[in-house]
N, C-alpha and C. Protein backbone atom coordinates (compact mmCIF):
# COMPACT_ATOMS: atom_id res chain seq x y z
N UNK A 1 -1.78 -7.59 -26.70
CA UNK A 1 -0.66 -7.64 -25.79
C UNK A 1 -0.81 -6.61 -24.66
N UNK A 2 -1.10 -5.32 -25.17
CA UNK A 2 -1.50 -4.45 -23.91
C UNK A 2 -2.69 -4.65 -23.01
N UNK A 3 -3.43 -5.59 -23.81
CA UNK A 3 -4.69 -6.11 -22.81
C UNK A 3 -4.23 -6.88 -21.65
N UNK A 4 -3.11 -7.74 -21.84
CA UNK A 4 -3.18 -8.50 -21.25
C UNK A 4 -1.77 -8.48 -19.90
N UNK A 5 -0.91 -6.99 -20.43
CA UNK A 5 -0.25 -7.04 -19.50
C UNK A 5 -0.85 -5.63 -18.44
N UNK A 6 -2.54 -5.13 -19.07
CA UNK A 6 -2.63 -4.56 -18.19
C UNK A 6 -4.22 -4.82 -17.34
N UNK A 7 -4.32 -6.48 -17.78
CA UNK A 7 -4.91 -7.23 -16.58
C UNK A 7 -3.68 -8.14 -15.61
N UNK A 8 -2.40 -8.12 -16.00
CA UNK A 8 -1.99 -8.28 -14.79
C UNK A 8 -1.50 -7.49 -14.22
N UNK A 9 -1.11 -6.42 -14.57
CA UNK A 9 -0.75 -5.01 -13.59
C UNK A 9 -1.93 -4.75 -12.79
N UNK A 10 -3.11 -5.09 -13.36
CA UNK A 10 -4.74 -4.85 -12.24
C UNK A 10 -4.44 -6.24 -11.47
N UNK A 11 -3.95 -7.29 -11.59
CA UNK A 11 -4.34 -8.48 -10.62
C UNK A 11 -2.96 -8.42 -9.89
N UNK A 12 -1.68 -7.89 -10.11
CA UNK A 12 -0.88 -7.95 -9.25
C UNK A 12 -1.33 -6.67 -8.07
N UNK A 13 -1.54 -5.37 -8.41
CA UNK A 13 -2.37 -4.43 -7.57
C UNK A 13 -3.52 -5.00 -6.61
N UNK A 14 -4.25 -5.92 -6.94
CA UNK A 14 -5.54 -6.05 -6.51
C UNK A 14 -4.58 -7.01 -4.93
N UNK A 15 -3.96 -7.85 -5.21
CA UNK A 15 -3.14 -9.14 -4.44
C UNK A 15 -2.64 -8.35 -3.39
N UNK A 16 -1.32 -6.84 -4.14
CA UNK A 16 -0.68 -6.22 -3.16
C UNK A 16 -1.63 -5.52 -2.41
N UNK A 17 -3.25 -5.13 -2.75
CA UNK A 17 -3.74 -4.53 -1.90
C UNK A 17 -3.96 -5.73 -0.54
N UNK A 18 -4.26 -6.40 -0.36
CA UNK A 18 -4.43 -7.48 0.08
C UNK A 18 -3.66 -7.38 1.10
N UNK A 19 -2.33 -7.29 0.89
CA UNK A 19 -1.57 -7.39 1.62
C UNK A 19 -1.26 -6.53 2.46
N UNK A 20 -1.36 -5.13 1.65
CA UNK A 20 -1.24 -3.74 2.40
C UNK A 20 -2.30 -3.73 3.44
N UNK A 21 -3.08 -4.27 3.13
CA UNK A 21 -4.42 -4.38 4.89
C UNK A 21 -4.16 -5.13 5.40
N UNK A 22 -3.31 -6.67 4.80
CA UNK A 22 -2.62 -7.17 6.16
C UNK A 22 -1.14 -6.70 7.05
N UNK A 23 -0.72 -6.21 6.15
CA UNK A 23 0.90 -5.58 6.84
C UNK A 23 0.21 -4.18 7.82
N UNK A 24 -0.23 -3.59 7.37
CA UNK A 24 -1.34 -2.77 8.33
C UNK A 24 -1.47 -2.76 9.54
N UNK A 25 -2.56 -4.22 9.59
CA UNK A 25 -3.10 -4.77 10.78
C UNK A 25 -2.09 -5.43 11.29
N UNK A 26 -0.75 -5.49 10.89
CA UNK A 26 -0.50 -6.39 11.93
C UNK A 26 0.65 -5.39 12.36
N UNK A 27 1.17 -4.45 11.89
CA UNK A 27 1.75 -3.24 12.38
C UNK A 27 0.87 -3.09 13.68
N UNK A 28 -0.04 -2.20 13.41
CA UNK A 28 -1.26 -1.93 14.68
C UNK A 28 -1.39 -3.13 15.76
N UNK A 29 -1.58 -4.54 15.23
CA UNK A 29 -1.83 -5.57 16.19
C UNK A 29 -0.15 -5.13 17.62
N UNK A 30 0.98 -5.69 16.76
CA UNK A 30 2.07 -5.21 17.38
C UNK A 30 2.20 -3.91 18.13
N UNK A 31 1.50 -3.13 17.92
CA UNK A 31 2.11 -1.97 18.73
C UNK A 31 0.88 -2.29 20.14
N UNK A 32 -0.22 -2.40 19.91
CA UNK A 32 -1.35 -2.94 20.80
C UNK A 32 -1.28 -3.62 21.61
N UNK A 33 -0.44 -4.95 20.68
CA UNK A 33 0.01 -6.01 21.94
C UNK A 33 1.35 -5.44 23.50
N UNK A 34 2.28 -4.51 22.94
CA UNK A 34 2.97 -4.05 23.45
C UNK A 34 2.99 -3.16 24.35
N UNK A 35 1.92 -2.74 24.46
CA UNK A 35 1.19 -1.88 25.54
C UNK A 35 1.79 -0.06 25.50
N UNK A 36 2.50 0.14 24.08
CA UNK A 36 2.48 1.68 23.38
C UNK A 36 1.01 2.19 23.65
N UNK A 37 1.74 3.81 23.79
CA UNK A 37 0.72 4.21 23.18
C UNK A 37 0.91 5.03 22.18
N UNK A 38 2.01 4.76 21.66
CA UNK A 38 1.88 5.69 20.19
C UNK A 38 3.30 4.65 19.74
N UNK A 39 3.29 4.49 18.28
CA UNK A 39 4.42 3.38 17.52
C UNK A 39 5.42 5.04 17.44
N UNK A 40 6.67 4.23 17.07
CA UNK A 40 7.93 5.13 16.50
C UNK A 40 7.35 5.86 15.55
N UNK A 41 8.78 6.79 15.77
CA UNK A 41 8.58 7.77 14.56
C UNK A 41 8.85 7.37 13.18
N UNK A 42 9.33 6.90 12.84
CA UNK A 42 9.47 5.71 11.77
C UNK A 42 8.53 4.85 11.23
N UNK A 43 8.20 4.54 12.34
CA UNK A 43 6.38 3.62 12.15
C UNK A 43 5.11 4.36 11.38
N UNK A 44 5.08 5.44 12.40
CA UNK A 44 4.42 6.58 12.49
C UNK A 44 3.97 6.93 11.28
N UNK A 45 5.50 7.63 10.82
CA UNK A 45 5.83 7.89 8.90
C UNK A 45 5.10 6.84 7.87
N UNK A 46 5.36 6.12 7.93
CA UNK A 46 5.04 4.74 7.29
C UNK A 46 3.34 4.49 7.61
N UNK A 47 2.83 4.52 8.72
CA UNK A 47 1.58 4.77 8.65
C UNK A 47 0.70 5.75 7.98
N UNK A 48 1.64 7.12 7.96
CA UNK A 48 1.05 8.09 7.18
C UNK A 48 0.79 8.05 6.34
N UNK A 49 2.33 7.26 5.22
CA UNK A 49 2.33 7.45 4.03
C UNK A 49 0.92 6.93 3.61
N UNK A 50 1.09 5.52 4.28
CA UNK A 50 -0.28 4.40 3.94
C UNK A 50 -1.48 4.82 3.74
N UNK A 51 -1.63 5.84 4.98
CA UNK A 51 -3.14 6.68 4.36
C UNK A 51 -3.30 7.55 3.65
N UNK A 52 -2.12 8.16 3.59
CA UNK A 52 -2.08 9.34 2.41
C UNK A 52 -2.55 8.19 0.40
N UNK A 53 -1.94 7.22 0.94
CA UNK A 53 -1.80 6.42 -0.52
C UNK A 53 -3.22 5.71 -0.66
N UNK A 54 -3.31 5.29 0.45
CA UNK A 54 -5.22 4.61 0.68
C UNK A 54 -6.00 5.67 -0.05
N UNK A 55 -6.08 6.97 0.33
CA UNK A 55 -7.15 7.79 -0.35
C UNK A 55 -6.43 7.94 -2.07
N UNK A 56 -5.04 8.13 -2.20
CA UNK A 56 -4.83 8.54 -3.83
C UNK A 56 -4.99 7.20 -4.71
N UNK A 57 -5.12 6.05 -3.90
CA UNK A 57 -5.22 4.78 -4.88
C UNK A 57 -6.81 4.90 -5.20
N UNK A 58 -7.31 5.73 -4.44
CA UNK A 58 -8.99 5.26 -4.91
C UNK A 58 -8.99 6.59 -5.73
N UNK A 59 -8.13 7.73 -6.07
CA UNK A 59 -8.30 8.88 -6.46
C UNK A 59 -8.18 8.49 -7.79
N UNK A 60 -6.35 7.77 -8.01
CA UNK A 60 -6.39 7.25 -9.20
C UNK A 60 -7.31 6.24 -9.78
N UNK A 61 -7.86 5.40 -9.25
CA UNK A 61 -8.87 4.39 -9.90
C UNK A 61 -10.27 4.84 -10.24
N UNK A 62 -10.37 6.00 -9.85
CA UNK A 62 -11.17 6.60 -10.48
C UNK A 62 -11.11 7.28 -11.30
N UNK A 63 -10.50 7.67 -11.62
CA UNK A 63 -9.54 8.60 -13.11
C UNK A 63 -9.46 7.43 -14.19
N UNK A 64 -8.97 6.33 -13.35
CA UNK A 64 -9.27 5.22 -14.73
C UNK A 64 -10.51 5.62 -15.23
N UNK A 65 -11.38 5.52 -15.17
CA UNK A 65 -12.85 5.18 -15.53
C UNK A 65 -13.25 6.46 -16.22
N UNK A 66 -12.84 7.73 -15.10
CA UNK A 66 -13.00 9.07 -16.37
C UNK A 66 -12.25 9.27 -17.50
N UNK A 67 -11.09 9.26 -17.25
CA UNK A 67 -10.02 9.62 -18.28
C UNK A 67 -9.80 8.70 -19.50
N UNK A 68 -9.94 9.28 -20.65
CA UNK A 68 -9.86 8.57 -21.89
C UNK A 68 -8.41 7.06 -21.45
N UNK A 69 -9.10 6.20 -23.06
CA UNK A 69 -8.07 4.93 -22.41
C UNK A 69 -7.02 5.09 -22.65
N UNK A 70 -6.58 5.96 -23.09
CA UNK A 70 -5.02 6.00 -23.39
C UNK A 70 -3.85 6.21 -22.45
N UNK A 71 -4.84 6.39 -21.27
CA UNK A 71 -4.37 7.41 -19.97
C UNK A 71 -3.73 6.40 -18.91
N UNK A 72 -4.69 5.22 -19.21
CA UNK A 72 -5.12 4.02 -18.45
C UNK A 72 -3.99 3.10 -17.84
N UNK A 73 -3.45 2.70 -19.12
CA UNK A 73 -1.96 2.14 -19.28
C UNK A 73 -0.85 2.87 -17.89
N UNK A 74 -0.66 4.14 -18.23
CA UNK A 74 0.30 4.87 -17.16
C UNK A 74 -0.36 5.26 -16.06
N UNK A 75 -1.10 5.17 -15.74
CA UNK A 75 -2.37 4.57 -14.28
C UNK A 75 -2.23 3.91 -13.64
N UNK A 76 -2.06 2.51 -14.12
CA UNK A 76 -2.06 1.37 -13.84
C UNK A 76 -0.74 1.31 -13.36
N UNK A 77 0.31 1.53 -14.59
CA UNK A 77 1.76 1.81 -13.87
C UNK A 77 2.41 2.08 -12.48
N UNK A 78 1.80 3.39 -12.54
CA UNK A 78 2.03 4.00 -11.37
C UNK A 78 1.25 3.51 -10.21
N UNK A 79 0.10 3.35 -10.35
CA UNK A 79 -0.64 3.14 -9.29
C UNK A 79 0.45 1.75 -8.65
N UNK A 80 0.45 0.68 -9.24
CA UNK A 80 1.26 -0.72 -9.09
C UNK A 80 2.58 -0.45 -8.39
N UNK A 81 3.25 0.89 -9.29
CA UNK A 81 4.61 1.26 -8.28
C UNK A 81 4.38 1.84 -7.05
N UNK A 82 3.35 2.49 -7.28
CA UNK A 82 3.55 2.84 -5.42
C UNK A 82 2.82 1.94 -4.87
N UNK A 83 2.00 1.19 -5.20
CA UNK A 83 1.38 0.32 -4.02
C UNK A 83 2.74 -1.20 -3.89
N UNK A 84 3.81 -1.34 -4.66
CA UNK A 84 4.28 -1.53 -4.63
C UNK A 84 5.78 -1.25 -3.13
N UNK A 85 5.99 0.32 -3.46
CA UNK A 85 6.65 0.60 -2.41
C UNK A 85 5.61 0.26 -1.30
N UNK A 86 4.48 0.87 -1.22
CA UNK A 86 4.21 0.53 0.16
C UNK A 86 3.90 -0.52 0.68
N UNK A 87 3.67 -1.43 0.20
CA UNK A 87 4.07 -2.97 0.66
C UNK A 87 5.10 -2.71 1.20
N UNK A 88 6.27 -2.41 0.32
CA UNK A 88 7.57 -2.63 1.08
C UNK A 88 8.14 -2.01 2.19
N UNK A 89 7.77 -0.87 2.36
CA UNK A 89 7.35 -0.04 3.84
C UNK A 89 6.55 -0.64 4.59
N UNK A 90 5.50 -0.93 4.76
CA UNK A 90 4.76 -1.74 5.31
C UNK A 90 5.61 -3.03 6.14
N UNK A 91 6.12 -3.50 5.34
CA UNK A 91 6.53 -4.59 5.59
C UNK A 91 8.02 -4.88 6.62
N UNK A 92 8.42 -3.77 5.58
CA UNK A 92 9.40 -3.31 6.72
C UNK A 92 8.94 -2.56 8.23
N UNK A 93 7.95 -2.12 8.05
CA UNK A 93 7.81 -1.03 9.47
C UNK A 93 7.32 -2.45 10.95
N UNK A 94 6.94 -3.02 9.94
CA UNK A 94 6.44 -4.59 10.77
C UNK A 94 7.53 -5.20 11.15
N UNK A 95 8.19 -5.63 10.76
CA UNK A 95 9.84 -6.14 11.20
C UNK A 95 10.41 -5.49 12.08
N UNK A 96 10.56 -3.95 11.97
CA UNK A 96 11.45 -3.30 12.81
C UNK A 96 10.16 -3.60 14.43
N UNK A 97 9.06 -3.65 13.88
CA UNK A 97 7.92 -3.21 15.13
C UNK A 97 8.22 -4.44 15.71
N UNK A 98 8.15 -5.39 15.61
CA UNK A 98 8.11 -6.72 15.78
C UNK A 98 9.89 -6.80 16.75
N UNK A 99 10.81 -6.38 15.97
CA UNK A 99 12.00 -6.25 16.60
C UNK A 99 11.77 -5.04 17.87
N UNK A 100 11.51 -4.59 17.87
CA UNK A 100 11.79 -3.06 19.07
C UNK A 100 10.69 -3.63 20.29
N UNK A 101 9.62 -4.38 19.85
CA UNK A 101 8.89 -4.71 20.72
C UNK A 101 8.76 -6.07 21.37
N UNK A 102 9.74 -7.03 21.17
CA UNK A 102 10.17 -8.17 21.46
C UNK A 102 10.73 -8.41 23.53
């Protein structure tokens, strides 16, 4: 049972990454098209977080692999919740960008 709900906590992660490089790019596309040269401060934030989380998602996934398996389980967790929020930041920062730059 734990095998198997923590190959889908790895395949729902793997999907939201997916997405997080498209909500991304299309943040950036929008501010580009609009002829900014720098997005809101709001945006801004939200971009940060993204890279701050880009480098700790590869920090944690590598800890998978060192750290005994017991560890693994609440890894996976977490890793899923925040790549979780930041989808949802993401997603939102695209909407508002999309709105302010209309």
């Amino acid at each position: 049972m734990e095998t198997a709900f923590l190959f889908t906590l790895t395949t729902i992660f793997i999907i939201e990454s997916v997405f997080e490089v498209r909500y991304y790019a299309q943040v950036r596309t929008i501010f580009l098209r609009s002829g900014r040269a720098a997005p809101t401060k709001r945006v801004s934030r939200i971009i940060k977080v993204e890279n701050m989380w880009s480098w700790g998602s590869w920090i944690f996934l590598i800890l998978m692999f060192i750290l005994p398996e017991r560890f693994t389980f609440l890894l996976i967790c977490i890793i899923t919740l925040i790549e979780t929020w930041v989808i949802y930041e993401l997603r939102n920062a695209r909407n508002y960008a999309e709105k302010i730059n209309k």
